[in-house]
PDB file of N, CA and C in Angstrom:
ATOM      1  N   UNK A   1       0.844  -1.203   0.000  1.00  0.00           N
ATOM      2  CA  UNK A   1       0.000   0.000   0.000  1.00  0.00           C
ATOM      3  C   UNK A   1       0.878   1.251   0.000  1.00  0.00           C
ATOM      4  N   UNK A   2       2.273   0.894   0.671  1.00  0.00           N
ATOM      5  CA  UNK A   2       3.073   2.351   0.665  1.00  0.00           C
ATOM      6  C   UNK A   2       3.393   2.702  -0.482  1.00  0.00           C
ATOM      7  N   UNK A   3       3.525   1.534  -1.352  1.00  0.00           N
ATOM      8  CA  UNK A   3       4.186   1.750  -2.749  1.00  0.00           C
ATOM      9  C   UNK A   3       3.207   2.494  -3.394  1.00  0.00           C
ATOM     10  N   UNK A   4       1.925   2.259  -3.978  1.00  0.00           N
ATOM     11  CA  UNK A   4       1.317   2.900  -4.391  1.00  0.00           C
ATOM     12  C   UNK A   4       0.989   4.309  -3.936  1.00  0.00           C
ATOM     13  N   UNK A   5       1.209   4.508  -2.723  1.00  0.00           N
ATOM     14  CA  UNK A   5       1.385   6.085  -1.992  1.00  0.00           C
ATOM     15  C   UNK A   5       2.471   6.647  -3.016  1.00  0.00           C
ATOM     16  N   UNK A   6       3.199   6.275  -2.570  1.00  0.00           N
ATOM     17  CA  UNK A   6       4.648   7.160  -3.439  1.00  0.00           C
ATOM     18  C   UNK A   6       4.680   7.152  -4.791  1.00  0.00           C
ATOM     19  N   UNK A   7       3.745   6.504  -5.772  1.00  0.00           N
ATOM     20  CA  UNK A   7       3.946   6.255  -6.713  1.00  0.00           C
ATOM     21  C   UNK A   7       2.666   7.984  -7.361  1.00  0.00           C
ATOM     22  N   UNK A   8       1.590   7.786  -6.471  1.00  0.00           N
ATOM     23  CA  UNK A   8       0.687   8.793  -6.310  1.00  0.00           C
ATOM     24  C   UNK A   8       1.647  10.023  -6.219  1.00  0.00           C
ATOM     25  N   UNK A   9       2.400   9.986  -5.219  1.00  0.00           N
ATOM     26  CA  UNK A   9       2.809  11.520  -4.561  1.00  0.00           C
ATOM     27  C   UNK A   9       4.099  12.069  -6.005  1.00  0.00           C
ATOM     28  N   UNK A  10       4.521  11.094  -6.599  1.00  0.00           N
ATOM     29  CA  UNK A  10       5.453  11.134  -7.470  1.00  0.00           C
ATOM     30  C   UNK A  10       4.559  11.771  -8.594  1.00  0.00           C
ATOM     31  N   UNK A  11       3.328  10.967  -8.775  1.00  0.00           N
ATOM     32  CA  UNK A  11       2.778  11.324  -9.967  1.00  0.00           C
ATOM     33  C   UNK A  11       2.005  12.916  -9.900  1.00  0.00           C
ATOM     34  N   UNK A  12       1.785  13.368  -8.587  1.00  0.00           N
ATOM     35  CA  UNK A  12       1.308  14.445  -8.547  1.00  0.00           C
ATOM     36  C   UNK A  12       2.176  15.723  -8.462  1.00  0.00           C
ATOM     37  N   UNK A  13       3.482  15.625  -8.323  1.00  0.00           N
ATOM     38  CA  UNK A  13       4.620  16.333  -8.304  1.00  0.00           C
ATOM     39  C   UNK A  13       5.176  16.253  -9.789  1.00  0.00           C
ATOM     40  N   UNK A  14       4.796  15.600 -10.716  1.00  0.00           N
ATOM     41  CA  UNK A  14       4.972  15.686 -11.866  1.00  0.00           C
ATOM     42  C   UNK A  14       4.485  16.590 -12.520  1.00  0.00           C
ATOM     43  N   UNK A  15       2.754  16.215 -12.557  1.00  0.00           N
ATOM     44  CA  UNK A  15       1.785  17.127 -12.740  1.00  0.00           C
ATOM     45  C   UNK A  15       1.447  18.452 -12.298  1.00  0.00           C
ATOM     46  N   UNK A  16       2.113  18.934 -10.986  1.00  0.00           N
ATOM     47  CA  UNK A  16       2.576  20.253 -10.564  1.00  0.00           C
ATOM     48  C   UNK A  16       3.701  20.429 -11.091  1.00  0.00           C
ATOM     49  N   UNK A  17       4.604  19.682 -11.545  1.00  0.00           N
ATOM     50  CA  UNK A  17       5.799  20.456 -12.308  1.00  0.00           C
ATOM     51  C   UNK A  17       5.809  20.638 -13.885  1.00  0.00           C
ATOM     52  N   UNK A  18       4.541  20.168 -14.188  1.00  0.00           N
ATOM     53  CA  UNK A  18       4.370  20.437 -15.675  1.00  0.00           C
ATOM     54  C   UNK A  18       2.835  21.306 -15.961  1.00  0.00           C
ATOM     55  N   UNK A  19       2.431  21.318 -15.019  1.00  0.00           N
ATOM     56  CA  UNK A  19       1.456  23.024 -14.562  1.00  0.00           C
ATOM     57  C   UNK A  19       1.889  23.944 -14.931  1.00  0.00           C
ATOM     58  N   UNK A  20       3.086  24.068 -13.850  1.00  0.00           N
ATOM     59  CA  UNK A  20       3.853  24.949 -13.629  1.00  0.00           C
ATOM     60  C   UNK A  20       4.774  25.670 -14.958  1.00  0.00           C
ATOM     61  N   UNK A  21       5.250  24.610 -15.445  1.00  0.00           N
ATOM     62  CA  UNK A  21       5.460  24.564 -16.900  1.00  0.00           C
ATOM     63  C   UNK A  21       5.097  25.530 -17.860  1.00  0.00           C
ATOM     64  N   UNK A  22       4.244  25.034 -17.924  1.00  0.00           N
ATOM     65  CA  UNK A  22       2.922  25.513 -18.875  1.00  0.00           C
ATOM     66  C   UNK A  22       2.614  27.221 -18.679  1.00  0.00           C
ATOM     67  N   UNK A  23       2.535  27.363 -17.321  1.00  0.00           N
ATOM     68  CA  UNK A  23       1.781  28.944 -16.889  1.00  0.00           C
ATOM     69  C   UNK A  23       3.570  29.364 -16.889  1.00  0.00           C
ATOM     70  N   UNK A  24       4.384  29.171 -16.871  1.00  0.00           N
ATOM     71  CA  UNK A  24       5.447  29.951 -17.287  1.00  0.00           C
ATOM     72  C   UNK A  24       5.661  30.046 -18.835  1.00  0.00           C
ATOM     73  N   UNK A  25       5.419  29.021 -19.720  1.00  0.00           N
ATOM     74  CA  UNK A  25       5.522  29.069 -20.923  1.00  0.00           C
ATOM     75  C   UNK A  25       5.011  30.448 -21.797  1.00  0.00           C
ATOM     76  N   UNK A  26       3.235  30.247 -21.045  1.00  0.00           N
ATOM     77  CA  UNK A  26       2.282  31.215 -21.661  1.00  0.00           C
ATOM     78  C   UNK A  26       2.764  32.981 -21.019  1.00  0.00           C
ATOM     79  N   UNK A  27       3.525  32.820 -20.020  1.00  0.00           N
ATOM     80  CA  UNK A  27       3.675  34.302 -19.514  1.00  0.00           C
ATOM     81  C   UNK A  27       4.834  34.778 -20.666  1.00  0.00           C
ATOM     82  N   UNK A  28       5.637  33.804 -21.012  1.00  0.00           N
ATOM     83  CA  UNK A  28       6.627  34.180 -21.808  1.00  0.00           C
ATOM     84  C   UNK A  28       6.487  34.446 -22.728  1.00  0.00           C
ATOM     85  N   UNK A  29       5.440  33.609 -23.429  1.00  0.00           N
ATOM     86  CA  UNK A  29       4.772  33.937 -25.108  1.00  0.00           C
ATOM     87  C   UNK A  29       4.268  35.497 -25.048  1.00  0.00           C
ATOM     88  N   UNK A  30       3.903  35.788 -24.469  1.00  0.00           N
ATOM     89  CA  UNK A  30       2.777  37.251 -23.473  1.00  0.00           C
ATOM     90  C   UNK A  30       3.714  38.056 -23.740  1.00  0.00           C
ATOM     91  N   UNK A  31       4.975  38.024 -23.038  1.00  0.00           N
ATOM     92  CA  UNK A  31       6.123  39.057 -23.099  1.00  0.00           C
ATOM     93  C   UNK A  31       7.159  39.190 -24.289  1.00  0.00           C
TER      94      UNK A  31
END
Protein backbone atom coordinates (compact mmCIF):
# COMPACT_ATOMS: atom_id res chain seq x y z
CA UNK A 1 0.00 0.00 0.00
CA UNK A 2 3.07 2.35 0.66
CA UNK A 3 4.19 1.75 -2.75
CA UNK A 4 1.32 2.90 -4.39
CA UNK A 5 1.38 6.08 -1.99
CA UNK A 6 4.65 7.16 -3.44
CA UNK A 7 3.95 6.25 -6.71
CA UNK A 8 0.69 8.79 -6.31
CA UNK A 9 2.81 11.52 -4.56
CA UNK A 10 5.45 11.13 -7.47
CA UNK A 11 2.78 11.32 -9.97
CA UNK A 12 1.31 14.44 -8.55
CA UNK A 13 4.62 16.33 -8.30
CA UNK A 14 4.97 15.69 -11.87
CA UNK A 15 1.78 17.13 -12.74
CA UNK A 16 2.58 20.25 -10.56
CA UNK A 17 5.80 20.46 -12.31
CA UNK A 18 4.37 20.44 -15.68
CA UNK A 19 1.46 23.02 -14.56
CA UNK A 20 3.85 24.95 -13.63
CA UNK A 21 5.46 24.56 -16.90
CA UNK A 22 2.92 25.51 -18.88
CA UNK A 23 1.78 28.94 -16.89
CA UNK A 24 5.45 29.95 -17.29
CA UNK A 25 5.52 29.07 -20.92
CA UNK A 26 2.28 31.22 -21.66
CA UNK A 27 3.68 34.30 -19.51
CA UNK A 28 6.63 34.18 -21.81
CA UNK A 29 4.77 33.94 -25.11
CA UNK A 30 2.78 37.25 -23.47
CA UNK A 31 6.12 39.06 -23.10
Amino acid sequence: MQITRAMEMVARAKINKVQKGLKFVRLYERA
